[in-house]
Protein backbone atom coordinates (compact mmCIF):
# COMPACT_ATOMS: atom_id res chain seq x y z
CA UNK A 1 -0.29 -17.88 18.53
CA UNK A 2 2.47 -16.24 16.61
CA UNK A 3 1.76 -15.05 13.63
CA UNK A 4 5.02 -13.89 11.53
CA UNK A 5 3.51 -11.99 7.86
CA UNK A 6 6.18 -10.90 5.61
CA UNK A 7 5.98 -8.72 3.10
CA UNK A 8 8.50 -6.87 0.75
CA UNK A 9 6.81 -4.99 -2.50
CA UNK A 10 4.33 -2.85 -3.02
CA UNK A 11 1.83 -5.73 -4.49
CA UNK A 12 2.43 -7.12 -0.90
CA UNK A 13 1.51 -4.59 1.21
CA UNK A 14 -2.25 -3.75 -0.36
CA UNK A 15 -2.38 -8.23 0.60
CA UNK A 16 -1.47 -7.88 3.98
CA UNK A 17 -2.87 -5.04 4.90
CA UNK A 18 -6.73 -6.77 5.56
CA UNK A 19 -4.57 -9.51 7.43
CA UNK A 20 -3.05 -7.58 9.87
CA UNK A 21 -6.08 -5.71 10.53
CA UNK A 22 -8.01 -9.21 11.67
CA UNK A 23 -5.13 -10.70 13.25
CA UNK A 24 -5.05 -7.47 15.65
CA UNK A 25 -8.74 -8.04 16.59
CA UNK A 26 -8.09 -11.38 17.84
CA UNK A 27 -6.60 -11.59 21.15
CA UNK A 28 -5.53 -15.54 20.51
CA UNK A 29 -2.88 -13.75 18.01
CA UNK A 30 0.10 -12.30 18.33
CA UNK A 31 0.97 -10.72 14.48
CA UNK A 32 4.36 -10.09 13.69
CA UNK A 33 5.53 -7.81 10.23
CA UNK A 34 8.55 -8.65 8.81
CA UNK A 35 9.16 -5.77 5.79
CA UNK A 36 12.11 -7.59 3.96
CA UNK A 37 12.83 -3.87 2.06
CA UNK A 38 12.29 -4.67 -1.45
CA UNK A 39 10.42 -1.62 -1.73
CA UNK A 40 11.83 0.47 0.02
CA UNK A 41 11.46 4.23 -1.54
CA UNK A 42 8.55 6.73 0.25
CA UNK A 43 6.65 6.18 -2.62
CA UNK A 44 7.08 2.44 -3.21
CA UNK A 45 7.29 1.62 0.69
CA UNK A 46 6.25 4.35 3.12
CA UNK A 47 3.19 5.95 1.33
CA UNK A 48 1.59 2.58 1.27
CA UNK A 49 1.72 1.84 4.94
CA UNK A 50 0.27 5.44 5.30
CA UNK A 51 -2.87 4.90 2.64
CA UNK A 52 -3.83 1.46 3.55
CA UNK A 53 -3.60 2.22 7.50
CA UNK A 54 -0.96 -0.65 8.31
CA UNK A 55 0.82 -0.25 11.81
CA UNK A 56 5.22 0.11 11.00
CA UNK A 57 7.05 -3.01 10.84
CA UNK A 58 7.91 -4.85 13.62
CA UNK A 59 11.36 -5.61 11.71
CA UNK A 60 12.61 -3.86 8.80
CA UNK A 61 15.66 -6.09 6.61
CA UNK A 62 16.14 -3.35 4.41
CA UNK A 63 17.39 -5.78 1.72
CA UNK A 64 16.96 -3.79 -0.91
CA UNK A 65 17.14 -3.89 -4.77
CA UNK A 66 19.60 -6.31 -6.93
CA UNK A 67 19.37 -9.49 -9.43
CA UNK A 68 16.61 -11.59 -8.66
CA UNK A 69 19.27 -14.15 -6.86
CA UNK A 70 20.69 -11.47 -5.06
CA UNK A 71 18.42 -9.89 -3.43
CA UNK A 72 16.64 -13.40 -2.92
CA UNK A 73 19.83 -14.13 -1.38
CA UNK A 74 19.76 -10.91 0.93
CA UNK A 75 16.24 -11.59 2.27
CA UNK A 76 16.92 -15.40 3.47
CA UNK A 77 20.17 -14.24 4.93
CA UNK A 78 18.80 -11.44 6.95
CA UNK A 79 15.33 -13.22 7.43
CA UNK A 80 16.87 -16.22 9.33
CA UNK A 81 18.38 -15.12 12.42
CA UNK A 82 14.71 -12.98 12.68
CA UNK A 83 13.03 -16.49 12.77
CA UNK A 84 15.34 -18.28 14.85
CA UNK A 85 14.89 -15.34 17.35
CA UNK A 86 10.91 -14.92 17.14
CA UNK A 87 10.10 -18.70 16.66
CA UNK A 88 6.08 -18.06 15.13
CA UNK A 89 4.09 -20.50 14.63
CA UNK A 90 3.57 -20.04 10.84
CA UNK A 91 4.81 -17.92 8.46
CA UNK A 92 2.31 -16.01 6.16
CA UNK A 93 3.96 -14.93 2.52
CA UNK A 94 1.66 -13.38 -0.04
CA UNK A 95 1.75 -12.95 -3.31
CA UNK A 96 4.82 -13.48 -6.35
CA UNK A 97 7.87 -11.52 -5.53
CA UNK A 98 11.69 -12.69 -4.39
CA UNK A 99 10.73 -11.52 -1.01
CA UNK A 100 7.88 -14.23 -0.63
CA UNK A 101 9.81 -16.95 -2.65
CA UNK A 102 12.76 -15.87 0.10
CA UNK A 103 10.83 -16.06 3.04
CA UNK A 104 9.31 -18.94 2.85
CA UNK A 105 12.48 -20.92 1.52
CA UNK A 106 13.97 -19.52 5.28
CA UNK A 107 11.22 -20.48 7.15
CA UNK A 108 10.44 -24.28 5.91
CA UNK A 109 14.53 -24.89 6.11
CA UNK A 110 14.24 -24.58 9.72
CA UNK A 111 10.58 -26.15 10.31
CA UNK A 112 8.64 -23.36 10.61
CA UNK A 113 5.00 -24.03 8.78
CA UNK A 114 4.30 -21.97 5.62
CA UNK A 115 1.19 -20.38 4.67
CA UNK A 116 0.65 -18.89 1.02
CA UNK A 117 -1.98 -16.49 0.51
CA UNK A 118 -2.85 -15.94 -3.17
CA UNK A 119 -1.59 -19.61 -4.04
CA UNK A 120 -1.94 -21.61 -7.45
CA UNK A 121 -2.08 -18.65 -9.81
CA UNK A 122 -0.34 -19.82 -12.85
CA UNK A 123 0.26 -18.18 -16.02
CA UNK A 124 2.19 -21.19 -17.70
CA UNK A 125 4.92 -19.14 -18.46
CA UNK A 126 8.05 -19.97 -16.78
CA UNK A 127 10.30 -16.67 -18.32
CA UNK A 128 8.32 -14.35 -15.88
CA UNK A 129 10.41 -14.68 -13.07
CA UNK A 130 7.26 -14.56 -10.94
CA UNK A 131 5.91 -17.67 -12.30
CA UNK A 132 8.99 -19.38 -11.01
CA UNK A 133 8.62 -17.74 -7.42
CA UNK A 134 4.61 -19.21 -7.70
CA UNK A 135 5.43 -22.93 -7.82
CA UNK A 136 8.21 -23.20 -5.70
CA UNK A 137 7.06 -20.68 -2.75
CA UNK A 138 2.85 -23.18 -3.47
CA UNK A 139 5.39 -26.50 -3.55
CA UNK A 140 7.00 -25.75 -0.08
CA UNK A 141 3.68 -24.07 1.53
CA UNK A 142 1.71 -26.29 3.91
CA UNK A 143 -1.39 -24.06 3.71
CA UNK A 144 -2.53 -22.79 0.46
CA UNK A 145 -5.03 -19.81 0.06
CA UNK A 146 -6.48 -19.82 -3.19
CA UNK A 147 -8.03 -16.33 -4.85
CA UNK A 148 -10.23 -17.99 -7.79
CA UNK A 149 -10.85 -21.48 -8.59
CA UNK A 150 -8.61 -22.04 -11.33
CA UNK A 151 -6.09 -21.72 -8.37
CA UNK A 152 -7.77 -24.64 -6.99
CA UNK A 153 -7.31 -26.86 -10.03
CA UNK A 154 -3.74 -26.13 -10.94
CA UNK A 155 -2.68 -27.01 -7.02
CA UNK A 156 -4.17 -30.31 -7.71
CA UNK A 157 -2.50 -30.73 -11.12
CA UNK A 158 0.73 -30.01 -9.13
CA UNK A 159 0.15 -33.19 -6.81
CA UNK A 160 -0.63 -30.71 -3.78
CA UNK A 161 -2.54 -32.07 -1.17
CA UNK A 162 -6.01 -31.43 -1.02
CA UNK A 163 -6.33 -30.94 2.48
CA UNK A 164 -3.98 -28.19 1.92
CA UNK A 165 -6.20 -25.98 -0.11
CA UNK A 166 -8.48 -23.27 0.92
CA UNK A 167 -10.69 -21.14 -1.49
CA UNK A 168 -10.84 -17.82 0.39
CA UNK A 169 -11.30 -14.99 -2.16
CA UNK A 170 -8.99 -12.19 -2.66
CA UNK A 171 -7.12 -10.19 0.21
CA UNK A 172 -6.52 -7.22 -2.68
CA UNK A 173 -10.43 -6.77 -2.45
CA UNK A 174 -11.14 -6.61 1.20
CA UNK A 175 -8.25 -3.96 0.57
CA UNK A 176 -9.91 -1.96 -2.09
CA UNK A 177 -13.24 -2.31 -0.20
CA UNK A 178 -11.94 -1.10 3.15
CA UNK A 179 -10.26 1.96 1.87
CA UNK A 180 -13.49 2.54 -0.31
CA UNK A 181 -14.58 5.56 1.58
CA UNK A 182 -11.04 7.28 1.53
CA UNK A 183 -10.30 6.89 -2.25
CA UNK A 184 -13.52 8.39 -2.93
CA UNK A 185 -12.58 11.33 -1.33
CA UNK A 186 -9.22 11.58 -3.32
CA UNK A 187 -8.25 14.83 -4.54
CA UNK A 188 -6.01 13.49 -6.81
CA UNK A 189 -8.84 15.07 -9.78
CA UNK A 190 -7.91 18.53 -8.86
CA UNK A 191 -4.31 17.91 -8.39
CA UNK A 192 -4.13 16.71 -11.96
CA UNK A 193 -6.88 18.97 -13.74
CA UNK A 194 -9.02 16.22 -14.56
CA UNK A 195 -12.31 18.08 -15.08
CA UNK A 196 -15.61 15.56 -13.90
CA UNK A 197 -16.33 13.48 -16.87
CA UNK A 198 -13.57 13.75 -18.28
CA UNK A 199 -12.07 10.33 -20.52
CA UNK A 200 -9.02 9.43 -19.46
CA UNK A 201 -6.75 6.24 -19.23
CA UNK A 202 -4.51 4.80 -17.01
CA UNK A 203 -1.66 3.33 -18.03
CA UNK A 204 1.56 0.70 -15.74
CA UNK A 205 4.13 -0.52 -16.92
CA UNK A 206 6.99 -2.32 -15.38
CA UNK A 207 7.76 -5.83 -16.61
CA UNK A 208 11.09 -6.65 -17.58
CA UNK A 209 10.32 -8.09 -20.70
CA UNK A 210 8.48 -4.81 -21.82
CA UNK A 211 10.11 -2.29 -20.56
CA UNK A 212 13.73 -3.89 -20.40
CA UNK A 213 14.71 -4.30 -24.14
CA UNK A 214 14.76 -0.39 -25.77
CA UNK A 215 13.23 -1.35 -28.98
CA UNK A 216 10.59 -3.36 -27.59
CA UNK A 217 9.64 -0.35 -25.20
CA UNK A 218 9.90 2.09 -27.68
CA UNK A 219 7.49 -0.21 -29.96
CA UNK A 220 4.77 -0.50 -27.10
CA UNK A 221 5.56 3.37 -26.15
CA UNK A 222 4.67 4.36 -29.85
CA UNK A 223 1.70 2.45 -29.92
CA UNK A 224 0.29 3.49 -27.15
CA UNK A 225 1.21 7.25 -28.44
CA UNK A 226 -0.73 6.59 -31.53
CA UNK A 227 -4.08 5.66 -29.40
CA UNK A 228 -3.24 8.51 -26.98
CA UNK A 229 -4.01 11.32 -29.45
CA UNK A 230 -7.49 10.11 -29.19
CA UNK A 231 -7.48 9.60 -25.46
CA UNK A 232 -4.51 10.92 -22.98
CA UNK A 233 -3.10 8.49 -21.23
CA UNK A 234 -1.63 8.91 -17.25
CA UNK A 235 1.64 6.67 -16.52
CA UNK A 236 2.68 6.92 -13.39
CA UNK A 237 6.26 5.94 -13.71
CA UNK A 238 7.64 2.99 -11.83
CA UNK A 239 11.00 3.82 -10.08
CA UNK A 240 13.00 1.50 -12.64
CA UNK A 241 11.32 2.42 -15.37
CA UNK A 242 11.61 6.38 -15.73
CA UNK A 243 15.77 5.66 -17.26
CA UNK A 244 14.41 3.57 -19.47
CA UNK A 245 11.81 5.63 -20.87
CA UNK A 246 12.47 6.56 -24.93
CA UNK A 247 14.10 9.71 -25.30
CA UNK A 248 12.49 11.96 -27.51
CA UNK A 249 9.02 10.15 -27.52
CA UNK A 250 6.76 13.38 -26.60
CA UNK A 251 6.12 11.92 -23.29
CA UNK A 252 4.81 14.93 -21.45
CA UNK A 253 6.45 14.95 -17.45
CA UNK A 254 4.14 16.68 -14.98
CA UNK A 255 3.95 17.39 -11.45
CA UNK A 256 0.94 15.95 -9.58
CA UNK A 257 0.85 19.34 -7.82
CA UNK A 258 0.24 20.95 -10.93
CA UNK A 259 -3.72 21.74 -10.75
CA UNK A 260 -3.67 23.01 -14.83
CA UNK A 261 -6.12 21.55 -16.92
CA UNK A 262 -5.19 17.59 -18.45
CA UNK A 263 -3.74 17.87 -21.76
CA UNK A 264 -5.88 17.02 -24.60
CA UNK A 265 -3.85 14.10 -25.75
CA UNK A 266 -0.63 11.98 -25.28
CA UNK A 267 1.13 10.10 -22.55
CA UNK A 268 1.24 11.99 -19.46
CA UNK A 269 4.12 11.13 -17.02
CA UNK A 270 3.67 11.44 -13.29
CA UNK A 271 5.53 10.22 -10.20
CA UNK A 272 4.56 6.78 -8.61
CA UNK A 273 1.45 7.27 -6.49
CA UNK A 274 0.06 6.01 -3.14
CA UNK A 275 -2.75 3.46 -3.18
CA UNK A 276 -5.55 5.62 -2.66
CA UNK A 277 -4.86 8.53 -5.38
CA UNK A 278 -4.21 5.27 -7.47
CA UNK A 279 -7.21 3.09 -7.07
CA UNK A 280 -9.20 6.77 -7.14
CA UNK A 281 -7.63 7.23 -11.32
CA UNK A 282 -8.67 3.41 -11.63
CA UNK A 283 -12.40 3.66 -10.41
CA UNK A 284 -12.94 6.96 -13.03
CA UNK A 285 -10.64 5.73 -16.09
CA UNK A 286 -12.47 5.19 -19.41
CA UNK A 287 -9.90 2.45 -19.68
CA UNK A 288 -7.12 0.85 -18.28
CA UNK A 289 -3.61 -0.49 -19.59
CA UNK A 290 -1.31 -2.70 -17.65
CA UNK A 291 1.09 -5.55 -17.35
CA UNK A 292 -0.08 -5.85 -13.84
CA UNK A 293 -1.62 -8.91 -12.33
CA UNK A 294 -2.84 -6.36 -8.90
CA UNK A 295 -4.37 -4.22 -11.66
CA UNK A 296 -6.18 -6.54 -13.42
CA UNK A 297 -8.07 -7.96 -10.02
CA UNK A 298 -8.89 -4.47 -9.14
CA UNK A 299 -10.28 -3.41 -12.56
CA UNK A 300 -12.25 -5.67 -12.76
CA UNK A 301 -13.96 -5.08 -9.02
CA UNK A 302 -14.13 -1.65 -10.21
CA UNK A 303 -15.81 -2.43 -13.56
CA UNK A 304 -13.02 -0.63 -15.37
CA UNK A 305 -12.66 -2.03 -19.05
CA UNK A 306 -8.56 -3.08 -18.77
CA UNK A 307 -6.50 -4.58 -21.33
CA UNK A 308 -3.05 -6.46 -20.38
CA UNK A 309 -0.10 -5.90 -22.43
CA UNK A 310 1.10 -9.69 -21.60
CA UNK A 311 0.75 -12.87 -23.94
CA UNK A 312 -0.66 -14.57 -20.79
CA UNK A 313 -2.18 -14.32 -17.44
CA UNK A 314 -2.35 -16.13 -14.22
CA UNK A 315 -5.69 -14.50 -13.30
CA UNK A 316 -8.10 -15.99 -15.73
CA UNK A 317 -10.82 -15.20 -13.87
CA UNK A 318 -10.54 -11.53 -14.61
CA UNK A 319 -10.80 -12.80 -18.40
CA UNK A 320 -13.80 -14.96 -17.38
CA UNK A 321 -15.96 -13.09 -14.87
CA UNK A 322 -13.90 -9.41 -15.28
CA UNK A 323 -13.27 -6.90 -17.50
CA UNK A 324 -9.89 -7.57 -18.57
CA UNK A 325 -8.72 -8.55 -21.92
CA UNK A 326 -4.81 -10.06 -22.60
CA UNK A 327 -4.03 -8.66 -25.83
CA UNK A 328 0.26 -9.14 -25.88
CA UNK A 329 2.51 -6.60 -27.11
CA UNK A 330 2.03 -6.24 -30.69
CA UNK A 331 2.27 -2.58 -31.67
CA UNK A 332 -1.05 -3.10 -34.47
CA UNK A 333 -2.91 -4.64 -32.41
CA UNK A 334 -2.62 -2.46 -29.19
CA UNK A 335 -3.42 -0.03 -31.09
CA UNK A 336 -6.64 -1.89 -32.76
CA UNK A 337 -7.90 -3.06 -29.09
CA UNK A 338 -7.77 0.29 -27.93
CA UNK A 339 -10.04 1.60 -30.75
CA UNK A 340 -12.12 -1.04 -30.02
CA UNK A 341 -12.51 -1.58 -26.81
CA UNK A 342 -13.61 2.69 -26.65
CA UNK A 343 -16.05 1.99 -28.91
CA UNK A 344 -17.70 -0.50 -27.21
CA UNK A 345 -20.30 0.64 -24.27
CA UNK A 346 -18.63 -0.45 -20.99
CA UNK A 347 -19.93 -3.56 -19.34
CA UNK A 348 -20.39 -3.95 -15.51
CA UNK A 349 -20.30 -7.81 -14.14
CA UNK A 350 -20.43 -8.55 -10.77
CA UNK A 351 -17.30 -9.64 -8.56
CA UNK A 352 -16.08 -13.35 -8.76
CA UNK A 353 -17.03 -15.82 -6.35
CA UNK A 354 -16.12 -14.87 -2.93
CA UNK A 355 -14.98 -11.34 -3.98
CA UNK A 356 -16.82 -10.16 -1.07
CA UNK A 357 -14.44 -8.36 1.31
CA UNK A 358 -14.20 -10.99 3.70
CA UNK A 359 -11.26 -13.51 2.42
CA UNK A 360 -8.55 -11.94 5.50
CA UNK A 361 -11.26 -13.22 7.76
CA UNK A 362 -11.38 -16.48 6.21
CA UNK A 363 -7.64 -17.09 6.10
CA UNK A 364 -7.20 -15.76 9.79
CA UNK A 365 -10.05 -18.49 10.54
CA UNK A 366 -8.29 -21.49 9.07
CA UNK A 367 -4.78 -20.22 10.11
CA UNK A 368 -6.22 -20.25 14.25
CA UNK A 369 -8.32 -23.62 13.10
CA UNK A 370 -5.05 -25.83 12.12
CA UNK A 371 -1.83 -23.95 13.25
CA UNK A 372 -3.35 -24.36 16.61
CA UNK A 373 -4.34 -27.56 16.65
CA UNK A 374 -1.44 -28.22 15.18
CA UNK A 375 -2.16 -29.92 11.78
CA UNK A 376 -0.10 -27.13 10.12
CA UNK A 377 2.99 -27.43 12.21
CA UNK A 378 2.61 -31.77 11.78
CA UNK A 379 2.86 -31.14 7.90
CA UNK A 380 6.80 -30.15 8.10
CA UNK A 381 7.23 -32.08 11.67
């Protein structure tokens, strides 16, 4: 069975990385990576592979960045001679970006079956470009791979068939778990002078709407300023964001080479990092700041108290059964939260329902189950 996994931003590769590791130990499947190049810097792209052990592409588009239609564009253009040539049997897309809205678009126009891992997520919020990528890439899909159970529910609302839904956990976990023993031994601490026990927090940001308009990121940058005098804060900068950064904001730049004690207080810039120096600052962090919805899973598997600088989120269960908290962009209150939230003593739940490590073995499962016998493939027959 042919097995064709695409994957194009950094989000995707920590989702596929479990899934190519259990396709490989099954000799009934024949995995195929497509890397469309939406990523496609060392530290966005190639560092990722490295971390999270994932074997080089089988095919590399090298789309590249552009508007959201353009580079949507590029990936079905170069994507569909790649499936007329390989012919799989499905096509596995993960995640929320143009490279998985792309892919599948290319695959279902010429019959190829569509499986969607990390399906019905919704954040009801259709100016985040991502939200518009979830229900069309979920209304195409003929297999649906749900993370939580409110993924479940909104499918259904959507008039998807049942039979079409599968509650398997979260690939991002098995990820996090796998890699467990390597992040622990990060020396990421001594690269940045970050003495044992010492409070810290992490901070991403890369949404367009907060870090696209200047005076709304300089707002949120200030803000978070304010707080940092009490705590310092690490950003590691997102490729597009570092030109937009304020000028002038006492943003302190350092190298992650440096090895000189942390600074006492304020933001602290550093380069984008690989997954496992990442998820090491995560599992230590007093706190953690974000307009991710990757970061949000994995704080709350980590027990890390996180707050989301959205006015929504498609992972409710991190709200429910996590530690996150969605607290929007108002300058007052991110600074109130903060103060809050560090005064609090830090609770510990357990991991969601199926949280276990084991949701790539469950989707491999169901993809041999009904690609093979062929229910998949009857769905766009």
């Amino acid at each position: 069975m042919r097995v064709l996994t695409v994957a194009g931003a950094r989000p995707n590769f920590v989702k596929i990385a479990p899934l190519m590791k259990e396709m490989r130990r099954r000799s009934s499947i024949t995995p195929i990576l497509i890397h469309t190049g939406q990523h496609y810097d060392r530290a966005m792209s190639d560092q990722f592979f490295a971390d999270l052990e994932i074997a080089p592409p089988d095919v590399n588009l090298g789309a590249g960045s552009g508007s959201h239609a353009g580079q949507t564009a590029q990936v079905m253009l170069r994507i569909e001679p790649v499936l007329e040539k390989l012919r799989p049997d499905v096509v596995v897309v993960v995640g929320d970006v143009n490279s998985t809205l792309a892919a599948s678009l290319a695959a279902v126009k010429l019959g190829f079956p569509v499986a969607h891992v990390e399906a019905g997520l919704r954040s009801f919020d259709r100016s985040m470009p991502e939200e518009i990528n979830r229900i069309v890439t979920d209304s195409i899909s003929d297999l649906l791979f749900v993370t939580e159970e409110s993924g479940r529910r909104n499918l259904l609302r959507e008039g998807i068939d049942p039979w079409k839904i599968h509650f398997v956990g979260n690939v991002m976990i098995d990820a996090l778990e796998a890699a467990r023993p390597r992040w622990e031994r990060s020396d990421v601490f001594e690269r940045l002078g970050i003495a044992e026990g010492r409070a810290y927090a992490l901070l991403t940001l890369h949404r367009p709407s907060n870090v696209d308009d200047g005076k709304t990121f300089a707002a949120i940058t200030a803000a978070l300023q304010k707080a940092a005098r009490r705590l310092p804060m690490l950003l590691p900068v997102h490729p597009r964001v570092r030109p937009r950064l304020p000028k002038g904001e006492g943003l302190l730049w350092r190298d992650a080479e440096a090895g000189s004690p942390l600074p006492e207080a304020g933001i602290i810039c550093v380069d984008p990092m690989g997954y496992l120096d990442f998820v090491a600052l995560m599992s230590r962090a007093r706190l953690v700041l974000t307009d991710s919805g990757g970061v949000q899973e994995e704080s709350t598997m980590l027990g890390v108290p996180c707050l989301t600088l959205r006015e929504s989120t498609e992972r409710p269960i991190t709200t429910t059964h996590g530690t996150n908290r969605v607290i929007g962009t108002s300058p007052a209150r991110i600074v109130d939260e903060i103060f809050t939230t560090l005064s609090r003593p830090i609770h510990r739940p357990g991991p969601p329902p199926l949280w276990d490590g084991r949701a790539a073995e469950r989707v491999v499962k169901i993809l041999e189950d009904q690609v093979r016998s062929g229910e998949a493939r009857a769905a766009v027959a």
